[in-house]
Each structure stands twice: as structure tokens, then as C-alpha cells.
PDB file of N, CA and C in Angstrom:
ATOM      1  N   UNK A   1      19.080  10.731  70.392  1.00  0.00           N
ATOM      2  CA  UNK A   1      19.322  10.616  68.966  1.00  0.00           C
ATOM      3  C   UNK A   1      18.450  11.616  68.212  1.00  0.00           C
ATOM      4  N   UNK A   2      19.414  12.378  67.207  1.00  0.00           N
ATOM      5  CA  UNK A   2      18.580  13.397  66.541  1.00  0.00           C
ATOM      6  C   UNK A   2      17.767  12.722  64.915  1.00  0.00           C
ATOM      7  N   UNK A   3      16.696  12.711  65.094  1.00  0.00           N
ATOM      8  CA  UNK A   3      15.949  12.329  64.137  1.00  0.00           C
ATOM      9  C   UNK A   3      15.732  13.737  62.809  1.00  0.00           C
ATOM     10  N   UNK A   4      15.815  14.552  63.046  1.00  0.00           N
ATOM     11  CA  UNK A   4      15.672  15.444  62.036  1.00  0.00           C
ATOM     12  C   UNK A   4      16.448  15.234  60.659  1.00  0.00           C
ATOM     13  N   UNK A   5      17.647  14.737  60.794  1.00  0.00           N
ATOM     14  CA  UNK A   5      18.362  14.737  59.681  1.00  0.00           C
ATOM     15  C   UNK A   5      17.879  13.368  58.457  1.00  0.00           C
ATOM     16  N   UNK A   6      17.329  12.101  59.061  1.00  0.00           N
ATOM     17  CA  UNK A   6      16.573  11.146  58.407  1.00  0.00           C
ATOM     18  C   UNK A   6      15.534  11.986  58.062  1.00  0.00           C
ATOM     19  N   UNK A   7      14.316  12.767  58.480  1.00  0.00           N
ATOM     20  CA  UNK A   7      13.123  13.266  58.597  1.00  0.00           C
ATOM     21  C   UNK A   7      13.657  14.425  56.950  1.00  0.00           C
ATOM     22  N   UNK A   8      14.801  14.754  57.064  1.00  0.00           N
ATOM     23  CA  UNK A   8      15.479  15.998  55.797  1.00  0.00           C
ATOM     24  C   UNK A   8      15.244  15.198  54.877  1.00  0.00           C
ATOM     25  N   UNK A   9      15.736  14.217  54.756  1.00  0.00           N
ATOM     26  CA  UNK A   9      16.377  13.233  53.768  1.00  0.00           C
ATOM     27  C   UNK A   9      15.057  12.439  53.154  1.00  0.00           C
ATOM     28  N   UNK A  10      14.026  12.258  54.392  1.00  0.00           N
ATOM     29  CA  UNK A  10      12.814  11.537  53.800  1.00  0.00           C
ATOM     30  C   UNK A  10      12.057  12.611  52.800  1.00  0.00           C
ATOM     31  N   UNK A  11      11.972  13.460  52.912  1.00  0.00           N
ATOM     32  CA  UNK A  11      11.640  15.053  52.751  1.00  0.00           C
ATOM     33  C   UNK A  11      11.882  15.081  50.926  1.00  0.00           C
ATOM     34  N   UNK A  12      13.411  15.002  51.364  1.00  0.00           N
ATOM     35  CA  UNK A  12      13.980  15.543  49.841  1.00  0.00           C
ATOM     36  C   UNK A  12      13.630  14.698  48.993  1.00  0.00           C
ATOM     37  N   UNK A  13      13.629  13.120  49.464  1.00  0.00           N
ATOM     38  CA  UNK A  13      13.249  12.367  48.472  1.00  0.00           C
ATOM     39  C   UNK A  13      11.386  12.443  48.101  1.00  0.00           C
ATOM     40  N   UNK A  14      10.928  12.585  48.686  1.00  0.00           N
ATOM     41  CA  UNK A  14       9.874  12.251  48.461  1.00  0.00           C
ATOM     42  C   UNK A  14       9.394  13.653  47.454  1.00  0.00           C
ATOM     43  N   UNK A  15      10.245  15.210  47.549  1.00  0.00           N
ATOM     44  CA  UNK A  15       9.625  15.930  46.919  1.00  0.00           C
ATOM     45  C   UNK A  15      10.538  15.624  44.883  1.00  0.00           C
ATOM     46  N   UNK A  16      11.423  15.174  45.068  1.00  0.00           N
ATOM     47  CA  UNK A  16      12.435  14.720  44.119  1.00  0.00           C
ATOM     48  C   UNK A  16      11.426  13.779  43.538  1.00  0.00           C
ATOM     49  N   UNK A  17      10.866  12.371  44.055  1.00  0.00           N
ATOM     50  CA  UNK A  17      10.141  11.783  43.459  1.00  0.00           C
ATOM     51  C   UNK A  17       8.751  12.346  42.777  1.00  0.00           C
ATOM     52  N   UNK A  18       8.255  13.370  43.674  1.00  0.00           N
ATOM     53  CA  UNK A  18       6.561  13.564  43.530  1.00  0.00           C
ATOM     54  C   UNK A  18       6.873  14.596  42.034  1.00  0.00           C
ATOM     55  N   UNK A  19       8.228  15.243  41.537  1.00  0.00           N
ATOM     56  CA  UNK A  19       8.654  16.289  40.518  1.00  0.00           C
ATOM     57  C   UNK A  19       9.164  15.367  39.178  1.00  0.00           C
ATOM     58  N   UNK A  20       9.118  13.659  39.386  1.00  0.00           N
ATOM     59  CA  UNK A  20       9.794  12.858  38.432  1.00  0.00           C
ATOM     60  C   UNK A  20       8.442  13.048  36.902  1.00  0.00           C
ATOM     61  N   UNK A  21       7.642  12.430  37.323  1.00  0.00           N
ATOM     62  CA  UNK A  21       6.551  12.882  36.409  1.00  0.00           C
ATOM     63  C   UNK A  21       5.383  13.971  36.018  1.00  0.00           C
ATOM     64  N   UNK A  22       5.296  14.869  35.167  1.00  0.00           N
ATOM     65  CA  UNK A  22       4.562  15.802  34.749  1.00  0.00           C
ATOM     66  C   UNK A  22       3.123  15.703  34.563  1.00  0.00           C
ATOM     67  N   UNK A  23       3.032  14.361  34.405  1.00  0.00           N
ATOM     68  CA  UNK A  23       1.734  13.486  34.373  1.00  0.00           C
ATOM     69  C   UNK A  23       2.080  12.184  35.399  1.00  0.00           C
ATOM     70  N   UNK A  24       1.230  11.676  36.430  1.00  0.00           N
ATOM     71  CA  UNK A  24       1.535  11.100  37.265  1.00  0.00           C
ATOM     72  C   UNK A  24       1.482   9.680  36.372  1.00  0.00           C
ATOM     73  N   UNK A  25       2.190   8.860  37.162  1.00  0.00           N
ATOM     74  CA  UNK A  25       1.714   7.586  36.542  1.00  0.00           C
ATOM     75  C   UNK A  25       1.087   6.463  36.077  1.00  0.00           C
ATOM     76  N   UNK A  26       0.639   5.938  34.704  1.00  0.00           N
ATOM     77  CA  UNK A  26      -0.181   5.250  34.458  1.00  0.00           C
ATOM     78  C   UNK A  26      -1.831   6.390  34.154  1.00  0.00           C
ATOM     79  N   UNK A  27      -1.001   7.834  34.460  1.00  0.00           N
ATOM     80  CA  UNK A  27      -2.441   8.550  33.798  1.00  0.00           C
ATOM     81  C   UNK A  27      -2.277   8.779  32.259  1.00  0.00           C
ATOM     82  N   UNK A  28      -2.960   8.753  31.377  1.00  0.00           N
ATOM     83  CA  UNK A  28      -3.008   9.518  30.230  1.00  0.00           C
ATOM     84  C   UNK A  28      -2.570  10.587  30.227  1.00  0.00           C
ATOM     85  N   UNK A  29      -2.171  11.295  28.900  1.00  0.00           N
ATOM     86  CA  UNK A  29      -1.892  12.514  28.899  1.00  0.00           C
ATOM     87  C   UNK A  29      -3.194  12.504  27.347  1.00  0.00           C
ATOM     88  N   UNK A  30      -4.250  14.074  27.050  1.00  0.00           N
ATOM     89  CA  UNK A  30      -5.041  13.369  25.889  1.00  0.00           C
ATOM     90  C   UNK A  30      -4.943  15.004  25.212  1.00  0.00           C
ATOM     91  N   UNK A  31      -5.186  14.442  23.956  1.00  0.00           N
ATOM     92  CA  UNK A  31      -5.620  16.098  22.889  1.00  0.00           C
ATOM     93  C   UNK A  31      -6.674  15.384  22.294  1.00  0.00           C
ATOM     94  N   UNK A  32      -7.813  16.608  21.738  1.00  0.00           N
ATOM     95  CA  UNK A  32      -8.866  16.162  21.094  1.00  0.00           C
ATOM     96  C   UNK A  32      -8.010  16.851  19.787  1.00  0.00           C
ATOM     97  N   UNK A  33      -8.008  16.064  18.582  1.00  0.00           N
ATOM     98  CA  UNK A  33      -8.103  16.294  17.066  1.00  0.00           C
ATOM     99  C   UNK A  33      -8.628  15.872  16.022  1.00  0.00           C
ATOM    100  N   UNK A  34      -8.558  16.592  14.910  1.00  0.00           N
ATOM    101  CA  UNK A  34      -9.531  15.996  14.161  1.00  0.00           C
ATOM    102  C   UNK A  34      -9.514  14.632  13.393  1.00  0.00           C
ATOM    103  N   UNK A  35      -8.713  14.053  14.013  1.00  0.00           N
ATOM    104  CA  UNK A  35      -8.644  12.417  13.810  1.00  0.00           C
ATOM    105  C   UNK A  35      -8.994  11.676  14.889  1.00  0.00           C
ATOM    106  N   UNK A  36      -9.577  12.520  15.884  1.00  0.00           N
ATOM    107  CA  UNK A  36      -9.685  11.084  17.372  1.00  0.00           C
ATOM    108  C   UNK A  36      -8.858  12.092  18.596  1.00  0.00           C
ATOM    109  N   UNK A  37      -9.116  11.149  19.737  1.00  0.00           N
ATOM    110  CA  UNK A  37      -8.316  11.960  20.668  1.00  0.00           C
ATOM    111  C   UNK A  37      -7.016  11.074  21.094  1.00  0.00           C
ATOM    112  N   UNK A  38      -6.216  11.676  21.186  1.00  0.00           N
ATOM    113  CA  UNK A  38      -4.821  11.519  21.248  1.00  0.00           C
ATOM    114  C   UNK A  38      -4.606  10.794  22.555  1.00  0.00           C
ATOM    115  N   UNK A  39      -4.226   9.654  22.857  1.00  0.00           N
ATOM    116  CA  UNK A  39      -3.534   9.555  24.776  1.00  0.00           C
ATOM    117  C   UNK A  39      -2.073   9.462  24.237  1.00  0.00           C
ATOM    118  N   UNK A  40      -1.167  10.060  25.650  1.00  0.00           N
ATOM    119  CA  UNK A  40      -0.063   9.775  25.508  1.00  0.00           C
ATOM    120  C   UNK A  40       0.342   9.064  26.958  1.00  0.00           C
ATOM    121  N   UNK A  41       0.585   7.609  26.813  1.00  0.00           N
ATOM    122  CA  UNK A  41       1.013   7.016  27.986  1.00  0.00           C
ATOM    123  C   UNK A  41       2.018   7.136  28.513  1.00  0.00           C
ATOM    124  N   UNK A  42       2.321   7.660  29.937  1.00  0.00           N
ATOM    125  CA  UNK A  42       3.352   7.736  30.692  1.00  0.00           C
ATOM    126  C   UNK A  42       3.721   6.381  30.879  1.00  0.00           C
ATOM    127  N   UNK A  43       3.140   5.304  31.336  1.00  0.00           N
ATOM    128  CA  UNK A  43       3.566   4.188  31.715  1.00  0.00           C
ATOM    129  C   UNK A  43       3.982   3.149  30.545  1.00  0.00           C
ATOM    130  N   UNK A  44       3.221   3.270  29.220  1.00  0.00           N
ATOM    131  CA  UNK A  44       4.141   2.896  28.310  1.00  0.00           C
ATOM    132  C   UNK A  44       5.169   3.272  27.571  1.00  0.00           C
ATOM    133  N   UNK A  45       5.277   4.638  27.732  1.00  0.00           N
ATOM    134  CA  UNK A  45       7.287   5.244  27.414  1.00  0.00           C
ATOM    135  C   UNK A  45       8.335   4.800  28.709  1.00  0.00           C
ATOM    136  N   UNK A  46       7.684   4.819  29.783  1.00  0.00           N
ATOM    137  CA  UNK A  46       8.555   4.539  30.683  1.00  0.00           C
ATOM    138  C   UNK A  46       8.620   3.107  31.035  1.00  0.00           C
ATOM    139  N   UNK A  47       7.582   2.344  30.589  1.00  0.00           N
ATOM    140  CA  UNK A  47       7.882   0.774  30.760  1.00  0.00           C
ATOM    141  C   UNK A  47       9.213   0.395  29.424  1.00  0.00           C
ATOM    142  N   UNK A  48       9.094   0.977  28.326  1.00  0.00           N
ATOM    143  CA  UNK A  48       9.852   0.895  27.078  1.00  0.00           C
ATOM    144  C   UNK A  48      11.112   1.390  27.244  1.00  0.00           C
ATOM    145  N   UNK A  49      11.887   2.097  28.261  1.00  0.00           N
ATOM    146  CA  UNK A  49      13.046   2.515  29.135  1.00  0.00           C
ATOM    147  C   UNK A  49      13.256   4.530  29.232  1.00  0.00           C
ATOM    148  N   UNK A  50      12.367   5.245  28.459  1.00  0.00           N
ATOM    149  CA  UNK A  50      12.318   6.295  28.363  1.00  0.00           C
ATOM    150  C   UNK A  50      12.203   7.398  29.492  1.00  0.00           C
ATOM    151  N   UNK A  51      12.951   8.344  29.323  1.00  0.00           N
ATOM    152  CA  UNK A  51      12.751   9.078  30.637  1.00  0.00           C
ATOM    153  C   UNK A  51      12.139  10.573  30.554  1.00  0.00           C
ATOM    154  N   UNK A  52      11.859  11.088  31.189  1.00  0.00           N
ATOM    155  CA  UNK A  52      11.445  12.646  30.901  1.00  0.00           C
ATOM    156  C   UNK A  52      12.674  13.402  30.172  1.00  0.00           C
ATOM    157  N   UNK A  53      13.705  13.291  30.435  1.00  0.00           N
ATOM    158  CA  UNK A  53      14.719  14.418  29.380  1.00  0.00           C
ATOM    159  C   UNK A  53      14.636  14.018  28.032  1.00  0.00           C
ATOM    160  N   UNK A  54      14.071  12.837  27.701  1.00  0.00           N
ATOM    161  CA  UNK A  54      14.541  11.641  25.996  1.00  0.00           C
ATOM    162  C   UNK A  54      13.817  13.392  25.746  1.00  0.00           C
ATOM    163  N   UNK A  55      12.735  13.324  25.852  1.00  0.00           N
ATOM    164  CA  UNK A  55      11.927  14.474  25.356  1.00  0.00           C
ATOM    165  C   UNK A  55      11.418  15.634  25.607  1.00  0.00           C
ATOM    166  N   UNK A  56      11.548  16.022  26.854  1.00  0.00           N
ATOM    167  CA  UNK A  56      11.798  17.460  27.674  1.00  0.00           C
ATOM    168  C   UNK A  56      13.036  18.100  27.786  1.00  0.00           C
ATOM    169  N   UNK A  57      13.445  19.126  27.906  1.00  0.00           N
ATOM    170  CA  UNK A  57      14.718  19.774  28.221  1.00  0.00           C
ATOM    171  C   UNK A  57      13.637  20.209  30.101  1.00  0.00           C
ATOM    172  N   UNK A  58      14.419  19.686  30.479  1.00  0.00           N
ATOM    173  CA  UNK A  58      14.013  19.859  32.332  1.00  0.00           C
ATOM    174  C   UNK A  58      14.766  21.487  32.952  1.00  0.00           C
ATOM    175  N   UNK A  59      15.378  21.706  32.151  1.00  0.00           N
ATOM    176  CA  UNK A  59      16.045  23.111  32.594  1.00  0.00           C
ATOM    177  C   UNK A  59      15.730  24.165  32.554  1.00  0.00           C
ATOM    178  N   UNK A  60      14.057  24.181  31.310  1.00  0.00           N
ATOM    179  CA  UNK A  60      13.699  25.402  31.126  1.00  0.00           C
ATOM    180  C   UNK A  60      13.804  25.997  30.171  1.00  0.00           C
ATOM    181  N   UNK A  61      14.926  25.432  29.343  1.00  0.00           N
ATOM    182  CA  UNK A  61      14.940  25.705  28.172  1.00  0.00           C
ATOM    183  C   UNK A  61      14.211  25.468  26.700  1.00  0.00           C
ATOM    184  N   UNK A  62      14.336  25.667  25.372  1.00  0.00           N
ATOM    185  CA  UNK A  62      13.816  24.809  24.688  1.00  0.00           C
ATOM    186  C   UNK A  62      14.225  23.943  23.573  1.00  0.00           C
ATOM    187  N   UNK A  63      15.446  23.208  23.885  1.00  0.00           N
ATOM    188  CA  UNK A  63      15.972  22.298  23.446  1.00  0.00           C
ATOM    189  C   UNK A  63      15.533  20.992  23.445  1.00  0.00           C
ATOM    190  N   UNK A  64      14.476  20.554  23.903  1.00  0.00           N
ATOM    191  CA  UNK A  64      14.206  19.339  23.800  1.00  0.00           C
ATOM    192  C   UNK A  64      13.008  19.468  22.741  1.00  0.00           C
ATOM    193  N   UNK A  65      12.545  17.928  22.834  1.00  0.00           N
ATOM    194  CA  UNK A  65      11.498  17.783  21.810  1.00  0.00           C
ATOM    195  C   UNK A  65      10.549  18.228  21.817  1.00  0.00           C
ATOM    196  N   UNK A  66       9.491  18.414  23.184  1.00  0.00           N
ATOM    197  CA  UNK A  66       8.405  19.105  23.339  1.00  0.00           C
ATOM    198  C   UNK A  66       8.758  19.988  24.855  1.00  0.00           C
ATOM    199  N   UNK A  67       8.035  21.187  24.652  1.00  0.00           N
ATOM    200  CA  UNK A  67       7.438  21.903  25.998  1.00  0.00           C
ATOM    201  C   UNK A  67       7.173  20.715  27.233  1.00  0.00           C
ATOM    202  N   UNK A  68       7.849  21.229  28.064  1.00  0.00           N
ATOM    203  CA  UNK A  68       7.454  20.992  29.780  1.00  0.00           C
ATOM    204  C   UNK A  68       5.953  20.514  30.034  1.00  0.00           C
ATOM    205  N   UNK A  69       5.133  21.894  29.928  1.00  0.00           N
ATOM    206  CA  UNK A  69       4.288  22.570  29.969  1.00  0.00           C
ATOM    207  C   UNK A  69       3.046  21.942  28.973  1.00  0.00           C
ATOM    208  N   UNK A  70       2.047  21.098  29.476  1.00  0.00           N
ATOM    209  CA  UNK A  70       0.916  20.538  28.766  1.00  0.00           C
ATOM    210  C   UNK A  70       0.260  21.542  27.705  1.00  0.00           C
ATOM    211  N   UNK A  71       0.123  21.091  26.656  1.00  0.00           N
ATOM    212  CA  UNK A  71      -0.542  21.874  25.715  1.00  0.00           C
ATOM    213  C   UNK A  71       0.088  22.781  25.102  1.00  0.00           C
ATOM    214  N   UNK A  72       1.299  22.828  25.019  1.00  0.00           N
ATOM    215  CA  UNK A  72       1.883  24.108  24.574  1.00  0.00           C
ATOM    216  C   UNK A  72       2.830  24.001  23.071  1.00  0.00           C
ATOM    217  N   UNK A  73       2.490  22.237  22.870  1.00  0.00           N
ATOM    218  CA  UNK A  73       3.494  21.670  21.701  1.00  0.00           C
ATOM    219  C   UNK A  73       2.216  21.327  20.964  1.00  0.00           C
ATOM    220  N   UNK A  74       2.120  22.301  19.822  1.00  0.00           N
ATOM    221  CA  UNK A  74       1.070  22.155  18.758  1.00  0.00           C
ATOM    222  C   UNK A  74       2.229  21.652  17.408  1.00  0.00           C
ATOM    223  N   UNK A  75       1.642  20.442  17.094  1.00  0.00           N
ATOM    224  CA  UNK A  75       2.048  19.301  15.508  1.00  0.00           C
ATOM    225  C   UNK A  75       1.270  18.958  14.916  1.00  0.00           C
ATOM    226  N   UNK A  76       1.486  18.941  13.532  1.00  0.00           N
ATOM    227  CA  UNK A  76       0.731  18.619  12.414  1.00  0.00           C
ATOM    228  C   UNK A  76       1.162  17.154  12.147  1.00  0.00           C
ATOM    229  N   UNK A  77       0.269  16.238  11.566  1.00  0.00           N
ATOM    230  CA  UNK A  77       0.615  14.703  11.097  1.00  0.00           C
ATOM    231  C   UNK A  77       2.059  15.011  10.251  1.00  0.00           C
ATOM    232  N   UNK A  78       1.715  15.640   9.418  1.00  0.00           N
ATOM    233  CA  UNK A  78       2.839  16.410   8.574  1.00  0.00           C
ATOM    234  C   UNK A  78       4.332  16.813   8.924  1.00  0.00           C
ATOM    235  N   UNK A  79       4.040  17.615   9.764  1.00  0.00           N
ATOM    236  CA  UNK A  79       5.517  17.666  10.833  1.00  0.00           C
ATOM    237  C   UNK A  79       6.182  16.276  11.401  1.00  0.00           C
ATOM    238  N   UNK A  80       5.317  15.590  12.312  1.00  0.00           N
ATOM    239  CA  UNK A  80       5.315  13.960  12.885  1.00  0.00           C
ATOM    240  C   UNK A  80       5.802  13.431  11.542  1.00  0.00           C
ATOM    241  N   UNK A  81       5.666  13.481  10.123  1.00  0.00           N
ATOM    242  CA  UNK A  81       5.930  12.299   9.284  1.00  0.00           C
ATOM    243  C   UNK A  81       7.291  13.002   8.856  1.00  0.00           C
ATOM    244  N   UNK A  82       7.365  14.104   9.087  1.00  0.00           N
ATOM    245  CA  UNK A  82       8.907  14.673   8.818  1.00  0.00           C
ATOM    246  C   UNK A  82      10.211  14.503   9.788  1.00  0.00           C
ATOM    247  N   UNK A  83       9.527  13.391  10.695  1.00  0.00           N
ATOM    248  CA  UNK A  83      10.243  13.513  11.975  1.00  0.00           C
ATOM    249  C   UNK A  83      10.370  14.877  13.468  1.00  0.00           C
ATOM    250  N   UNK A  84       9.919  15.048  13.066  1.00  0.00           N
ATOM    251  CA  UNK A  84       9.565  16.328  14.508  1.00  0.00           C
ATOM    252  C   UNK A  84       8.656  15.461  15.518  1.00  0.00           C
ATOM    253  N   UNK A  85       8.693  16.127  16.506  1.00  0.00           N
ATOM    254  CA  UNK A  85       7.669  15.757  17.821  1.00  0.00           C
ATOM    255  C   UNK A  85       7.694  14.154  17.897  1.00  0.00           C
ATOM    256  N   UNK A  86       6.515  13.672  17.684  1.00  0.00           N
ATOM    257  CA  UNK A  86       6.114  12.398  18.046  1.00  0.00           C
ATOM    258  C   UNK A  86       6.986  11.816  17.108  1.00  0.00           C
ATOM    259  N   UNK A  87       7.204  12.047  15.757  1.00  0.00           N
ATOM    260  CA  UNK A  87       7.912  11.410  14.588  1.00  0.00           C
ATOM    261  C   UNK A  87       9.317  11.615  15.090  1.00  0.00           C
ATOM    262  N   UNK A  88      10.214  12.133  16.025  1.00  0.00           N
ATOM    263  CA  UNK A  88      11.655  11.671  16.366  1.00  0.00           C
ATOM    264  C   UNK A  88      11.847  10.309  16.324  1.00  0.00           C
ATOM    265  N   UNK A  89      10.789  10.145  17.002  1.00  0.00           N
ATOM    266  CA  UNK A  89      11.406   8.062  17.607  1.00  0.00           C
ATOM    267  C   UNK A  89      10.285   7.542  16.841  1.00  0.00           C
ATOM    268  N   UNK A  90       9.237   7.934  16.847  1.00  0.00           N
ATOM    269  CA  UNK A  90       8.078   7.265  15.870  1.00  0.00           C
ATOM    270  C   UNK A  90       8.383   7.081  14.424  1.00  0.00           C
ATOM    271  N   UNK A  91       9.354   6.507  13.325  1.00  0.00           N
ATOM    272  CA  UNK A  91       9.795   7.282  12.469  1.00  0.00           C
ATOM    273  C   UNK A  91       9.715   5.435  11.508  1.00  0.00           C
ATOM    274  N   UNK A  92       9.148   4.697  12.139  1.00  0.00           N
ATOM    275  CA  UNK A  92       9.742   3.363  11.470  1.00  0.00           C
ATOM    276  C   UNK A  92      10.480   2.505  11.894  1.00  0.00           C
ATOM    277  N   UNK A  93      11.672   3.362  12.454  1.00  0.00           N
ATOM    278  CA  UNK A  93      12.832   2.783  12.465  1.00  0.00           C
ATOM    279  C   UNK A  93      12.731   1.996  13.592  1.00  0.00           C
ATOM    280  N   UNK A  94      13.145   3.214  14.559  1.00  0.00           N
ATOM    281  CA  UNK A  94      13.057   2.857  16.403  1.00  0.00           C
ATOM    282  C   UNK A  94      12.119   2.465  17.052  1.00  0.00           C
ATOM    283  N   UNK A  95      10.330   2.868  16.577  1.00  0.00           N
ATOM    284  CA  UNK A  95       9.579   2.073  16.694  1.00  0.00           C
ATOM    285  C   UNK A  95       8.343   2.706  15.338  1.00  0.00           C
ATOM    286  N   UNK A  96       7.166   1.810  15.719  1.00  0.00           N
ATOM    287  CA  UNK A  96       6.315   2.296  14.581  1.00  0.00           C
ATOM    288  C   UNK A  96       6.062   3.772  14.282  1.00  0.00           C
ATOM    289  N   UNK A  97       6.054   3.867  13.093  1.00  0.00           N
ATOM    290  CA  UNK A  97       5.823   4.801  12.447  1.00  0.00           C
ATOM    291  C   UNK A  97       4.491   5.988  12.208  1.00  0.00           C
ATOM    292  N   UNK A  98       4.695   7.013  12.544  1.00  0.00           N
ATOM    293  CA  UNK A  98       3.521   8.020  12.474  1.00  0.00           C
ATOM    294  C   UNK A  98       2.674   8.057  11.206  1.00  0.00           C
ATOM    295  N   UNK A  99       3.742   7.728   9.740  1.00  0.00           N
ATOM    296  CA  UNK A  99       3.307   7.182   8.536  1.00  0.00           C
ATOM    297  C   UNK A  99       2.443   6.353   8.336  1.00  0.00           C
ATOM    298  N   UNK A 100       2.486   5.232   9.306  1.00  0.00           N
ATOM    299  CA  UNK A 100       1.945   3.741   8.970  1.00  0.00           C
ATOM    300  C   UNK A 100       0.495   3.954   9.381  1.00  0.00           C
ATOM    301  N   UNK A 101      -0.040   3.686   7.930  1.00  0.00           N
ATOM    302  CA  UNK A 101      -1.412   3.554   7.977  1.00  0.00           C
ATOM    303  C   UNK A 101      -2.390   2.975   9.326  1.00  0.00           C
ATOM    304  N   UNK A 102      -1.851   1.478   9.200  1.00  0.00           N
ATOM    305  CA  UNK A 102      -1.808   0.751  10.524  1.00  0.00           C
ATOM    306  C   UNK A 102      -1.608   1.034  11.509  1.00  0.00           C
ATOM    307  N   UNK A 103      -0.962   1.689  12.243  1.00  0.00           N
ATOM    308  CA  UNK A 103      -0.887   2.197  13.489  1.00  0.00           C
ATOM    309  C   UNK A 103      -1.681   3.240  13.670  1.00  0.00           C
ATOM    310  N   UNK A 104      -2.374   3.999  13.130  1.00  0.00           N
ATOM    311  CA  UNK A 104      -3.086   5.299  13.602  1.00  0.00           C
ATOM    312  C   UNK A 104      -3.843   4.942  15.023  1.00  0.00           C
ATOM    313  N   UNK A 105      -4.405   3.869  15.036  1.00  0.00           N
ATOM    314  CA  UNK A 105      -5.575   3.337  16.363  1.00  0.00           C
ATOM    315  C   UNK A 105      -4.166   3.425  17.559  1.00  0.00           C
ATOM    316  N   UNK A 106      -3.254   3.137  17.393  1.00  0.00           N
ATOM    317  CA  UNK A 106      -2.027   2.781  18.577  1.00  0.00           C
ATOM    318  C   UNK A 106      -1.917   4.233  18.823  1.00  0.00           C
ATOM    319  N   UNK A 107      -2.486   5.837  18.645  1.00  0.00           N
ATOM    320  CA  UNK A 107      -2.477   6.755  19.339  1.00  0.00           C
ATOM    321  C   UNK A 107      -3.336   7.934  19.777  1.00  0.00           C
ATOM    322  N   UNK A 108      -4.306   7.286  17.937  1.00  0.00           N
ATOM    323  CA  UNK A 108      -5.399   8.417  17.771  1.00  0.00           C
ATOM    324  C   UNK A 108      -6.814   7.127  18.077  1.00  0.00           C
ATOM    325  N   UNK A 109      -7.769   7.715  19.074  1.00  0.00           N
ATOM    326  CA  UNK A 109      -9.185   6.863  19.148  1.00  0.00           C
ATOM    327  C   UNK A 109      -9.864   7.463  18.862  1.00  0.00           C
ATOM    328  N   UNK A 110     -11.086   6.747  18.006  1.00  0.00           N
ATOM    329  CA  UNK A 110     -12.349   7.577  16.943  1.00  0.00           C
ATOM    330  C   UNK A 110     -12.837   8.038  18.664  1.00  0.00           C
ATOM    331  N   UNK A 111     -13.387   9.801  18.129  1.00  0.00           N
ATOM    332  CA  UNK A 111     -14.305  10.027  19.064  1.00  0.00           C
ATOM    333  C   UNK A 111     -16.225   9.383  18.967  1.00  0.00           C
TER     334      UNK A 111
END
């Protein structure tokens, strides 16, 4: 019995899985700004049903909401309250708001 072709298959999946997240899971993703430093949880967008395309374009392109590529999506609170970046889904509506006074601690922590 030829085992190689299971051994392919274990292969593909495992490199398919190890390429699912950009930030592994349950790590932070963080920016220092001048309000606090920023985390962005992988494990709470993806516990909430979200996937890497909601907000990446995976193709390379730049159609999605932010860059692939860590650090490369610079936003102003300003932009976020206009709906851009974090403010797409952060907006009130779909969930709390980048606006809301109240929520600032739910992304930014005093340094």
C-alpha cells in the first residue's frame, strides 16, 4: 500500500491551515498611539463569525479594507468615525461604535 498520497494530502492541509491566519491565534495584533496601544484580537473577530477576506482582499490586491501586510494600514480616529478601516463594521450599527465615548477602553489601553 502506497502511503504517499495520504502523506500529500496531510501536507496540503496542514500548509492551507498554517496560511489561514496572518496573526496566529488568540495572539494580539498591537499599534502604539497617541491614545493607548491598540490590540486587535484574532480570536475575538473570529469567535464573532468573521473571516480574513470580511477585511483583507487575500489576492493581493487592494480592495479590501486593510493591507495583508502588518503595519501598512495607517487611520486616523477621524477616518474610523467616517466609516473607513475599523469604522466599516465599528459604526454603531453592526457593532459598537468607534464614536462612542464609552468604548474607547474596548480597543485603545492607557500606556
Amino acid at each position: 500500500m502506497q502511503t504517499w498520497p495520504l502523506a500529500l494530502v496531510i501536507a496540503i492541509v496542514i500548509a492551507v491551515m498554517s496560511g489561514v491566519y496572518a496573526s496566529p491565534p488568540g495572539q494580539d495584533l498591537q499599534w502604539k498611539t497617541t491614545l493607548g496601544v491598540v490590540a486587535f484580537s484574532t480570536q475575538s473577530h473570529a469567535s464573532a463569525g468573521n473571516q480574513c477576506p470580511d477585511c483583507h482582499d487575500l489576492t493581493g490586491g487592494e480592495a479590501g479594507i486593510f493591507a495583508m501586510k502588518y503595519g501598512t494600514s495607517k487611520l486616523t480616529m477621524a477616518e474610523m468615525n467616517e466609516g473607513k478601516g475599523c469604522g466599516t463594521c465599528h459604526n454603531g450599527q453592526k457593532v459598537f461604535g468607534t464614536a462612542d465615548p464609552a468604548a474607547c477602553t474596548r480597543c485603545h489601553q492607557p500606556q
